[in-house]
Protein backbone atom coordinates (compact mmCIF):
# COMPACT_ATOMS: atom_id res chain seq x y z
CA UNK A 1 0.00 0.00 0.00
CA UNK A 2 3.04 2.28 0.88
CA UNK A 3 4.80 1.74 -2.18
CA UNK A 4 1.02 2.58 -4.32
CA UNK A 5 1.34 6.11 -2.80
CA UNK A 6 4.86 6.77 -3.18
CA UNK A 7 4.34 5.71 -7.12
CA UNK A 8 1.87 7.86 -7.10
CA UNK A 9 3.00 10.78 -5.39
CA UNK A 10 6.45 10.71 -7.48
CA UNK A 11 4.77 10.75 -10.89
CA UNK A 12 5.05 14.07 -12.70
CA UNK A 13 2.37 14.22 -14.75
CA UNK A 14 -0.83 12.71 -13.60
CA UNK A 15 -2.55 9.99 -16.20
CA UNK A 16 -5.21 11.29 -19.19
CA UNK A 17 -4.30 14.70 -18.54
CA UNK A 18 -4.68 17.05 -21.67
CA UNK A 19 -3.81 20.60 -22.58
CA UNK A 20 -6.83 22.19 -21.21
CA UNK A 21 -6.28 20.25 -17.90
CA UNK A 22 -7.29 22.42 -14.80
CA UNK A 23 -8.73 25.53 -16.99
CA UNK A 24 -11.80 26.54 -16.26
CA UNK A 25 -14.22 27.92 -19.23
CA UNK A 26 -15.21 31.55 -19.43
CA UNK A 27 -19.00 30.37 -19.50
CA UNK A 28 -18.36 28.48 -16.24
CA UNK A 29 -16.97 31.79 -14.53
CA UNK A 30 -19.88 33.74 -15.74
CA UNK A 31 -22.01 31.09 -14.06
CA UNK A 32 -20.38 31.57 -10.78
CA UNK A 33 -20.60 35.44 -11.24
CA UNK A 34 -24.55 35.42 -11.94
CA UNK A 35 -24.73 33.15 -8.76
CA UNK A 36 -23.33 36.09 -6.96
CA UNK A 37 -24.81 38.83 -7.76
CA UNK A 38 -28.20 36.35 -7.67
CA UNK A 39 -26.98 35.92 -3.86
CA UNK A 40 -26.43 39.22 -3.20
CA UNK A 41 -29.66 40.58 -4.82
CA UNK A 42 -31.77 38.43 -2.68
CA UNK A 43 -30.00 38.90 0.63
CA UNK A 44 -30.18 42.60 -0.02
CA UNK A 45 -33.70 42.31 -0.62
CA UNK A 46 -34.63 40.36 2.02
CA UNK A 47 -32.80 42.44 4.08
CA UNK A 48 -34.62 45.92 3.14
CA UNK A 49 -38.19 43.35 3.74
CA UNK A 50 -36.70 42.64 7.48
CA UNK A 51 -36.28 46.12 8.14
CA UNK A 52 -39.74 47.06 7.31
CA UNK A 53 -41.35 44.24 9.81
CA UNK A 54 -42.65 45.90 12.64
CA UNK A 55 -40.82 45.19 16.48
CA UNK A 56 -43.78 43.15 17.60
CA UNK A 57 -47.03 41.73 16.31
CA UNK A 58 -48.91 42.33 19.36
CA UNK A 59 -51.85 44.09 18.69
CA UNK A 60 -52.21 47.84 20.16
CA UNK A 61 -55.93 47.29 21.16
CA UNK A 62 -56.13 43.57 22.09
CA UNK A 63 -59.82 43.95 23.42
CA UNK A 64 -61.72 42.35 20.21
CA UNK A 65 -59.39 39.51 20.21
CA UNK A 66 -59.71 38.90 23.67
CA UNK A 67 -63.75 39.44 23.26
CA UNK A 68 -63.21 36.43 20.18
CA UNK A 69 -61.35 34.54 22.86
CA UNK A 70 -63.28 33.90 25.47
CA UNK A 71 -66.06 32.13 23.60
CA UNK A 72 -63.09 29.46 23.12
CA UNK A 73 -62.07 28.64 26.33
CA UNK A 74 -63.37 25.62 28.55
CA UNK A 75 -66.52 26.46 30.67
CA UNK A 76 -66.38 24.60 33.71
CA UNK A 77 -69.47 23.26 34.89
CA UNK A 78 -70.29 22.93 38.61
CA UNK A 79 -71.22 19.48 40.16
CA UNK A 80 -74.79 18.53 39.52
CA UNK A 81 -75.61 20.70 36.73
CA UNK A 82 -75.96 19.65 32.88
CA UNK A 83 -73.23 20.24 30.49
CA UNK A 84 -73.11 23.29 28.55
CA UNK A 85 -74.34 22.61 25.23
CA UNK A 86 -71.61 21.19 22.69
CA UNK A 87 -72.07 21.14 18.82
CA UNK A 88 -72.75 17.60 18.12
CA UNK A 89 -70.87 15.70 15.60
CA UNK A 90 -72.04 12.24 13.90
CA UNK A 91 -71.02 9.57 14.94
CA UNK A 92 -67.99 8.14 13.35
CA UNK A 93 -67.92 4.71 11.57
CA UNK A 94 -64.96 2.20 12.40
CA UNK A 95 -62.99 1.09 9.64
CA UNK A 96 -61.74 -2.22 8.86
């Protein structure tokens, strides 16, 4: 295995190697440009979107919300009393 490495490693010129070896193309260099400035135009963009977002969502006046809320939460019912009424759903089939 040692002797596989130092072969390789003392060869001068690698195998099927040609002239144009290691060169890269124009086109693939304009590529990598229009990648870049593609980058930078959406950072920059998303950037100026960012800034725009306000420091919090929290509502200034939270009062209708809270009014929409309150129909939501759990009503608890004292012992001895009926349940308050719940939207009834059919009843599901089992499958299999």
């Amino acid at each position: 295995m040692w002797l596989s490495a130092v072969v390789l490693l003392a060869d001068e010129q690698p195998a099927n190697t040609g002239p144009d070896f290691g060169k890269a193309s124009p086109f693939g260099l304009l590529v990598v440009v229009l990648l870049l400035i593609g980058t930078f135009a959406l950072v920059w963009s998303m950037n100026r979107h960012l800034k725009r977002l306000p420091e919090s969502f929290d509502p200034e006046h939270p009062e209708p919300d809270q009014a929409v809320d309150e129909g939501t939460v759990e009503v608890e019912v004292e012992p001895g009393t009926s349940q308050p009424d719940q939207p009834k759903t059919p009843p599901q089939e089992s499958s299999g």
